[in-house]
N, C-alpha and C. Protein backbone atom coordinates (compact mmCIF):
# COMPACT_ATOMS: atom_id res chain seq x y z
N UNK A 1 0.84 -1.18 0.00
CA UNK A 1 0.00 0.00 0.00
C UNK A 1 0.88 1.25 0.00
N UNK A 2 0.41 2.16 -1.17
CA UNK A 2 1.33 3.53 -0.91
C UNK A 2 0.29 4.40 -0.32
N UNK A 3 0.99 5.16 0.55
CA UNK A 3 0.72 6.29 1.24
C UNK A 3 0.12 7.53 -0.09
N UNK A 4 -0.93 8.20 0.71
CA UNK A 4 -1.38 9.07 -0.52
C UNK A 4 -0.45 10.46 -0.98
N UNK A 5 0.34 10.76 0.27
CA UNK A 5 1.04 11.82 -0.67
C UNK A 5 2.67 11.86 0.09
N UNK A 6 3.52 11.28 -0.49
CA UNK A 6 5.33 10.73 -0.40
C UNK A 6 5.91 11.46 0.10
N UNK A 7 5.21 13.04 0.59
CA UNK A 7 5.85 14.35 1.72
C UNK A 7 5.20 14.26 3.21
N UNK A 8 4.11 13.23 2.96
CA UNK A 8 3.66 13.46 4.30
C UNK A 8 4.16 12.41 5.37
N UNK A 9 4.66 12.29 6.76
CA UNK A 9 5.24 11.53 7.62
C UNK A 9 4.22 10.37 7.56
N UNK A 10 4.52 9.14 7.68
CA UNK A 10 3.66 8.12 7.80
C UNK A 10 4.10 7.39 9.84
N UNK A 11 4.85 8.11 10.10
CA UNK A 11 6.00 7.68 11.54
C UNK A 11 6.02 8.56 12.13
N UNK A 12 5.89 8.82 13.49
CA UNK A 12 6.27 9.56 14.58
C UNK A 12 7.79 10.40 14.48
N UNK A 13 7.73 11.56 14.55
CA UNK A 13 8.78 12.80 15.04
C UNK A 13 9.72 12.36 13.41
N UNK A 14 10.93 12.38 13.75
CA UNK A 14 11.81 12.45 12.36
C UNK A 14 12.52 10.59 12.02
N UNK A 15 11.22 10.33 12.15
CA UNK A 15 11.34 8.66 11.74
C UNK A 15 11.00 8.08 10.15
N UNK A 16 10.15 8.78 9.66
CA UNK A 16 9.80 8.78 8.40
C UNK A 16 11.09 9.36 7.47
N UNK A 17 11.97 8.38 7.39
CA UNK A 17 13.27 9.06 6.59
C UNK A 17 13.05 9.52 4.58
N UNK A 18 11.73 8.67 4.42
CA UNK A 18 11.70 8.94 3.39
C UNK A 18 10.98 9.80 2.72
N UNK A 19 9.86 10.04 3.90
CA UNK A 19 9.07 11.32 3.49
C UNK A 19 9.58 12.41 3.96
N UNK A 20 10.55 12.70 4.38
CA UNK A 20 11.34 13.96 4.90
C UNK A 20 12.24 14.20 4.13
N UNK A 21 13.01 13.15 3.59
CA UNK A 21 13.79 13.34 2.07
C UNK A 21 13.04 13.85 0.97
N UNK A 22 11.96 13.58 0.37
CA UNK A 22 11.06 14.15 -0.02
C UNK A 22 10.68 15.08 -0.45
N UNK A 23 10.41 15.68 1.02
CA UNK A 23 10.25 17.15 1.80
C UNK A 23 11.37 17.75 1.43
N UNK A 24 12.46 17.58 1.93
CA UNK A 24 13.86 18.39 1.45
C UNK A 24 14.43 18.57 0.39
N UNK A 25 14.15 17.43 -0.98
CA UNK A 25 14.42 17.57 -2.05
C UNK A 25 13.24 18.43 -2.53
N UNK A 26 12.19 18.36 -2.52
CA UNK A 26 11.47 19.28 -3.08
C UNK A 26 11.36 20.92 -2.76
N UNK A 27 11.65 20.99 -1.76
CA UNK A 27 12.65 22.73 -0.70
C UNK A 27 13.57 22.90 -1.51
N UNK A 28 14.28 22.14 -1.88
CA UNK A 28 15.50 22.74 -2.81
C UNK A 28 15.61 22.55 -4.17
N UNK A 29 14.63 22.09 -4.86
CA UNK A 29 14.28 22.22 -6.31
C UNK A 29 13.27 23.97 -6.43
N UNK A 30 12.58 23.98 -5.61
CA UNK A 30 12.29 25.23 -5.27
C UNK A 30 13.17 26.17 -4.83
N UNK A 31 13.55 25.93 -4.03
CA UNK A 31 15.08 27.40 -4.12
C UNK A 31 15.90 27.35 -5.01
N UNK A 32 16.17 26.68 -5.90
CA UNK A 32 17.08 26.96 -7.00
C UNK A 32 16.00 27.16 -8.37
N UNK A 33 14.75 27.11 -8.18
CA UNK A 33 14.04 27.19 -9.17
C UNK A 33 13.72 29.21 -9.22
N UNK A 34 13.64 29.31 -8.11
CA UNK A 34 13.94 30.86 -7.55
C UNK A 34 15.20 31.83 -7.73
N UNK A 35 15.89 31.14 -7.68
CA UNK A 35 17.65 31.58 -8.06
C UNK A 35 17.92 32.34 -6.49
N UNK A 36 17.52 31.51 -5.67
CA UNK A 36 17.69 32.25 -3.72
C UNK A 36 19.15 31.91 -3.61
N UNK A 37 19.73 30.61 -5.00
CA UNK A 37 20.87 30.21 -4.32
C UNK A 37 22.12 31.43 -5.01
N UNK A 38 21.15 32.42 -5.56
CA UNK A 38 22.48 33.49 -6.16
C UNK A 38 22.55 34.56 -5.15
N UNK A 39 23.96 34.89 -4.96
CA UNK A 39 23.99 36.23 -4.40
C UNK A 39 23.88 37.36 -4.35
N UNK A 40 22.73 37.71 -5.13
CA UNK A 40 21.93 39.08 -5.10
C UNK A 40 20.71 38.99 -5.22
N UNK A 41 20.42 37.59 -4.64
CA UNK A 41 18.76 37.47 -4.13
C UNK A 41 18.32 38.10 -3.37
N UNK A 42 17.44 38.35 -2.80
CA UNK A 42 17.00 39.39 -1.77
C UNK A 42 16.17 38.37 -0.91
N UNK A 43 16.52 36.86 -0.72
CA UNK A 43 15.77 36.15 -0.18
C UNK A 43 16.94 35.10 0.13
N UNK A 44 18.12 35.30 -0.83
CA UNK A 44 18.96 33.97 -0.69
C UNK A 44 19.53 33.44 1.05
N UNK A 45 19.37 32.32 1.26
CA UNK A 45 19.55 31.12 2.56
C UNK A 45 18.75 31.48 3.28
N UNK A 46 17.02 31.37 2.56
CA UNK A 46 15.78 31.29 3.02
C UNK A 46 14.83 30.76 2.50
N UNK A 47 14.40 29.52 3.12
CA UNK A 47 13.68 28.91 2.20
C UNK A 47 12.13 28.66 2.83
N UNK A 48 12.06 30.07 3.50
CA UNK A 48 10.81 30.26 4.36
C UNK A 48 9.80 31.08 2.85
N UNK A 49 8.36 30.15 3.09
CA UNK A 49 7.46 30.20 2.38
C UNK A 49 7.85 30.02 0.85
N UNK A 50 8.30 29.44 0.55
CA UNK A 50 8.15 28.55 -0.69
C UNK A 50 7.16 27.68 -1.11
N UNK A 51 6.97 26.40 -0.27
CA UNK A 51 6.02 25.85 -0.27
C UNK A 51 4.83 26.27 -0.48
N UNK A 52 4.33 27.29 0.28
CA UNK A 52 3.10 28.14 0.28
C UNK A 52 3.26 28.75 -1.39
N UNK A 53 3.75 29.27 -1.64
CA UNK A 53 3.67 29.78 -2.99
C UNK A 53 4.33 29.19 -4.25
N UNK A 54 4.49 27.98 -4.23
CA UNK A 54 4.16 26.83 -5.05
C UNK A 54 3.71 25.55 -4.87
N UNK A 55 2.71 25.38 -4.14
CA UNK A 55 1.79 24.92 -3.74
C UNK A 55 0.84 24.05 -4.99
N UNK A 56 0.99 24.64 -5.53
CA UNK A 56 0.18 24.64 -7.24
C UNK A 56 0.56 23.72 -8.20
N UNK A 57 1.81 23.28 -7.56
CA UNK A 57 2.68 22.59 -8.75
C UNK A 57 2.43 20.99 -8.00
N UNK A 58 2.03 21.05 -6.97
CA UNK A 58 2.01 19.98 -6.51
C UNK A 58 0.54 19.14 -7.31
N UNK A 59 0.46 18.21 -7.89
CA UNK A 59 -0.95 17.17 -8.76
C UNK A 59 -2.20 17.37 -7.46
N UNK A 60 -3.42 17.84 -8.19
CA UNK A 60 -4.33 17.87 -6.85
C UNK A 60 -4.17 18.84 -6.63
N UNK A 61 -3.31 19.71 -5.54
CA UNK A 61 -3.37 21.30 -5.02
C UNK A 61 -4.31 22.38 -6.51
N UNK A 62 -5.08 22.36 -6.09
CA UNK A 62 -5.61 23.84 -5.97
C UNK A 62 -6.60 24.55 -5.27
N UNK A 63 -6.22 24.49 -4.19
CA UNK A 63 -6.24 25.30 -3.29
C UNK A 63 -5.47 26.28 -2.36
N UNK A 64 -5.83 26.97 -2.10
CA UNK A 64 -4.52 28.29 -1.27
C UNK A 64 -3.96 27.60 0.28
């Protein structure tokens, strides 16, 4: 049986190693999809609210 969505923890605290990998690869396909990782970002080594504002790209999401 697969789990319905491969970011969400299926395990207690940071036990779910693979949905947290996941999670982190997809954080950083998003910050480099942003260019946060150049140095004259005005956001670069922040990868606060990303998620929230691509949200959209995820199959299913549309909603805010």
């Amino acid at each position: 049986m697969q789990k319905p969505d491969p970011m969400i923890c299926g395990k207690p605290g940071a036990e779910d190693i693979e949905a947290n990998a996941n999670r982190v690869t997809w954080l950083e396909m998003l910050y480099l999809h942003e260019g946060r990782d150049k140095p004259d970002h005005p956001q670069r080594g922040l990868y606060t609210g990303l998620h929230k504002k691509h949200h959209l790209w995820l199959p299913g999401s549309d909603e805010d």
